[in-house]
Protein backbone atom coordinates (compact mmCIF):
# COMPACT_ATOMS: atom_id res chain seq x y z
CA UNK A 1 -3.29 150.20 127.78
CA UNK A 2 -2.64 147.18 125.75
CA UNK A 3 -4.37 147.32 122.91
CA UNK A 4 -3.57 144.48 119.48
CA UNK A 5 -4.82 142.64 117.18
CA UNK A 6 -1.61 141.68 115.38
CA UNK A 7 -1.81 143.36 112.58
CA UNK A 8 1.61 144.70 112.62
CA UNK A 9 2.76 141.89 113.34
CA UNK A 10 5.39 139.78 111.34
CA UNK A 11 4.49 136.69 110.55
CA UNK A 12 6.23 133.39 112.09
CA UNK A 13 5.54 129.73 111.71
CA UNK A 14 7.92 127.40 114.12
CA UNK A 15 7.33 124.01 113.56
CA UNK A 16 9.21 120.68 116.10
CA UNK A 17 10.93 123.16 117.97
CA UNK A 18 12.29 121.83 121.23
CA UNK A 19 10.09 122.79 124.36
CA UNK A 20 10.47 125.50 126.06
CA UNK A 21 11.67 127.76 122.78
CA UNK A 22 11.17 131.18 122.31
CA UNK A 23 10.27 133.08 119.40
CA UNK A 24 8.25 136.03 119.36
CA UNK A 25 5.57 138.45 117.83
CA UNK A 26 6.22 142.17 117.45
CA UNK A 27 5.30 143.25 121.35
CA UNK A 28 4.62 139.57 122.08
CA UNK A 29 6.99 136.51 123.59
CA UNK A 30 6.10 133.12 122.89
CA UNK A 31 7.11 129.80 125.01
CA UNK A 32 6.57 126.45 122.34
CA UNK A 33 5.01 123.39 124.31
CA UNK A 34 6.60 120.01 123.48
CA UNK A 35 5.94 117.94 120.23
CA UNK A 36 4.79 119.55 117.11
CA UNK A 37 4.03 123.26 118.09
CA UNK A 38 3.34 125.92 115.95
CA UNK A 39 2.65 129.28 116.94
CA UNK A 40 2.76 133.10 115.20
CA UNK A 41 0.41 135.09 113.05
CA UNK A 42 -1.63 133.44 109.95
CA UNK A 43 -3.17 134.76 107.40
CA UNK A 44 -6.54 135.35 107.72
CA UNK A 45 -9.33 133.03 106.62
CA UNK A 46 -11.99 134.16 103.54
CA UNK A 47 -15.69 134.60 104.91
CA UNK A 48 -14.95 133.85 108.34
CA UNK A 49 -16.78 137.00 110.78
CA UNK A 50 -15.05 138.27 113.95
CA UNK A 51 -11.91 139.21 112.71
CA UNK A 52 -10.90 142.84 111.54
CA UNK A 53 -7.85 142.21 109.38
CA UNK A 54 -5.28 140.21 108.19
CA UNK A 55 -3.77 138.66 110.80
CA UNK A 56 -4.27 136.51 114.28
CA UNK A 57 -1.90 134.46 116.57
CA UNK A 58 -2.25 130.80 116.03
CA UNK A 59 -1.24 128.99 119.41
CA UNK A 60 -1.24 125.08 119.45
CA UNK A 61 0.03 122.52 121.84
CA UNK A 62 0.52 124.20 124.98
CA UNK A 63 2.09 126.81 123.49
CA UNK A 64 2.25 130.18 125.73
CA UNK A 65 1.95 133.63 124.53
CA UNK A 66 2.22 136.65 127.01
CA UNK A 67 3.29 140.42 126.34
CA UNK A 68 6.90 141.44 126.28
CA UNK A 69 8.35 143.05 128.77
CA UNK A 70 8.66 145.63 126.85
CA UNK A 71 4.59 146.35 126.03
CA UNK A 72 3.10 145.63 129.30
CA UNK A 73 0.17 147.81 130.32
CA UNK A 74 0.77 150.58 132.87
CA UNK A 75 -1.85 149.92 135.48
CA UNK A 76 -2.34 151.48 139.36
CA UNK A 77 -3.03 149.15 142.26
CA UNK A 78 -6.30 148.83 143.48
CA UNK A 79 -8.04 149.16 139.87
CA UNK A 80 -10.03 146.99 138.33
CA UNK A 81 -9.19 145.97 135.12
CA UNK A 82 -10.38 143.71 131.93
CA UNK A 83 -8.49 141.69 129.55
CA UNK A 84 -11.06 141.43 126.88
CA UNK A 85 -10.04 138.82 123.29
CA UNK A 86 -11.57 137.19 120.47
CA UNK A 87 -10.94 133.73 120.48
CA UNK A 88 -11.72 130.50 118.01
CA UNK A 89 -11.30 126.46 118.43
CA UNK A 90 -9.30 124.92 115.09
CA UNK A 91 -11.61 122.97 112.86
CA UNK A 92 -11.81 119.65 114.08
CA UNK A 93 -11.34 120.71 117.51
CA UNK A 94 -14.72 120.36 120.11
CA UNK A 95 -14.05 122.37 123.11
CA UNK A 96 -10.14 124.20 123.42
CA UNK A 97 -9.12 124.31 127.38
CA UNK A 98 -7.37 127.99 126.93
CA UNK A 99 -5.56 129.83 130.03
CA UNK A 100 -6.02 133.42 129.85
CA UNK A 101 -4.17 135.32 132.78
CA UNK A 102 -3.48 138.93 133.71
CA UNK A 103 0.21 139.13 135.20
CA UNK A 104 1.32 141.90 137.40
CA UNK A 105 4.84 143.43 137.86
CA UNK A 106 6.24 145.87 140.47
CA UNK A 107 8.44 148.90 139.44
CA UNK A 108 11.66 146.31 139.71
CA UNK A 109 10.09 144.52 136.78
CA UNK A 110 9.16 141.84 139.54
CA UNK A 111 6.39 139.41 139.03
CA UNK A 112 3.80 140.11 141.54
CA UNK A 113 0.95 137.42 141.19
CA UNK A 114 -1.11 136.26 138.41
CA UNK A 115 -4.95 136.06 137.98
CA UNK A 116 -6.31 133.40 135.68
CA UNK A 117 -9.30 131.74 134.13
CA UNK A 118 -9.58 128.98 131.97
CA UNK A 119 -12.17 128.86 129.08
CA UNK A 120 -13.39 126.80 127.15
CA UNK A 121 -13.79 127.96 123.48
CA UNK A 122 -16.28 125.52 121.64
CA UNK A 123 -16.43 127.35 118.45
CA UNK A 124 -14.49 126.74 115.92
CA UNK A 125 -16.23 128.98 112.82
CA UNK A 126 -15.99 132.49 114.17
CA UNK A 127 -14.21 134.17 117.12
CA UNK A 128 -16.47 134.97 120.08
CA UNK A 129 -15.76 137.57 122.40
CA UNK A 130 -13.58 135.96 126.09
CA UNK A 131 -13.04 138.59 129.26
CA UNK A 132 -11.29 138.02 132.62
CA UNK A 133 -11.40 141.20 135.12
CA UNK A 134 -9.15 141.65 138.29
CA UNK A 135 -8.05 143.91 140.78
CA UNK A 136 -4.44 145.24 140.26
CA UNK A 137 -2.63 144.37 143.55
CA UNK A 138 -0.72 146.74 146.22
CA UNK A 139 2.62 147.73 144.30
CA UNK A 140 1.84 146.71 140.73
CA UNK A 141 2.65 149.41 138.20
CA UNK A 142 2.44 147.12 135.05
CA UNK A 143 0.85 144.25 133.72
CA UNK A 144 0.91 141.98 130.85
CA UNK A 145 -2.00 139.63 129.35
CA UNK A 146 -0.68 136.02 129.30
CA UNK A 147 -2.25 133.27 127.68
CA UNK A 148 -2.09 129.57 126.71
CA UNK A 149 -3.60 126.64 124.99
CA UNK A 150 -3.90 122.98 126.41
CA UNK A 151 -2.09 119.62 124.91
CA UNK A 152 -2.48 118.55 121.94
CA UNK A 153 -5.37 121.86 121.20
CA UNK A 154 -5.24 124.43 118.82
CA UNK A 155 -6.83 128.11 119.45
CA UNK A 156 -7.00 131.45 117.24
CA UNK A 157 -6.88 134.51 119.37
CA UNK A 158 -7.61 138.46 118.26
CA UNK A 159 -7.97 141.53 119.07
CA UNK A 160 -6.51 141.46 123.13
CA UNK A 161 -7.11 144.36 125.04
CA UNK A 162 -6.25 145.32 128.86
CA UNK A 163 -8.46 147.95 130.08
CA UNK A 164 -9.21 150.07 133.15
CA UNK A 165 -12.58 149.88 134.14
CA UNK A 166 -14.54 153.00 134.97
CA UNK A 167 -14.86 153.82 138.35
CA UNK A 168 -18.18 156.21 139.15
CA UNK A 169 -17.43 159.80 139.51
CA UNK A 170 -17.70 160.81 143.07
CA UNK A 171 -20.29 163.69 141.50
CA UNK A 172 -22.59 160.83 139.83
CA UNK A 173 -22.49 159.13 143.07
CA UNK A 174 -23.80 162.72 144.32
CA UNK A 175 -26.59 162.95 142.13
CA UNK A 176 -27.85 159.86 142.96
CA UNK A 177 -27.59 160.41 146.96
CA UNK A 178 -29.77 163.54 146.31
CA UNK A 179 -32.12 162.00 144.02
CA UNK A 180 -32.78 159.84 146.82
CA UNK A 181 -32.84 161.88 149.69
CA UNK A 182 -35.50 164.49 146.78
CA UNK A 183 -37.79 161.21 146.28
CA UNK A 184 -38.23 160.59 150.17
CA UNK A 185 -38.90 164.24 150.88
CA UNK A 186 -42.07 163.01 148.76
């Protein structure tokens, strides 16, 4: 599954760059909104919590960040899957309107649909743990986590992970149909 937190990533800092450039992080593509945007990996910040290393990708000004083609999850339809991050509001900044969206792709590479949910990160002096879950859809094989940051708003993001979620075992589901049907005998 996808699993990063950046820290291999090399660093990048674009700055004015006409909208709609791309630049991108190792196993990450990045779409620059218009005006100033800046996006890429900083270094990290002393005595700050939440974060487990150097690095972290710095999105600002409806910038868009979403896996590469190349690193996209291999998922099966009908799962149910998480797309779990840190994320953290600049200083200065109140409440950060940040799009965080699991895309799915058919074995053509195809886009299939997208599920999203926006979030609104108020802190802006430690990451806090974000989620969005979703059923993979009827002839998705892959998927890649997709995110993005509103006008004029800055957000940190870490440690982004797509996951499958656990189905019970037929047998636990056993156990518990017995333990049941045992307590009634009673």
């Amino acid at each position: 599954m996808l699993n990063t937190s950046f820290e291999s990533s090399n660093s990048i800092y674009v700055d004015t760059a006409p909208t709609g450039t791309t630049a991108s992080i190792i196993g990450w593509t990045l779409t620059l909104g218009p005006h100033v945007a800046f996006a890429g990996t900083a270094a990290d910040q002393p005595g700050t919590s939440g974060r487990n290393g150097l690095n972290f990708a710095y999105l600002r000004n409806s910038t868009v960040i979403e896996t590469a083609s190349t690193n996209r999850a291999i998922v099966g339809s009908g799962n149910s899957y998480i797309l779990a991050f840190l994320a953290e509001g600049d200083s200065g900044t109140t409440t950060v309107n940040t799009s965080a969206s699991i895309r799915w792709f058919d074995s053509s590479n195809s886009f299939l649909s997208e599920d999203s949910q926006t979030f609104a990160v108020t802190d802006t002096s430690v990451f806090k743990p974000y989620s969005i879950t979703a059923v993979a859809p009827t002839g998705a094989v892959s998927a890649s986590a997709k995110f993005q940051v509103a006008a004029g708003q800055t957000v940190l993001l870490d440690n982004v992970s797509l996951t499958l979620i656990p189905e019970p075992s037929a047998a636990l589901l056993s156990l518990l149909g017995a333990s049941v049907l045992l307590r009634r005998r009673r």
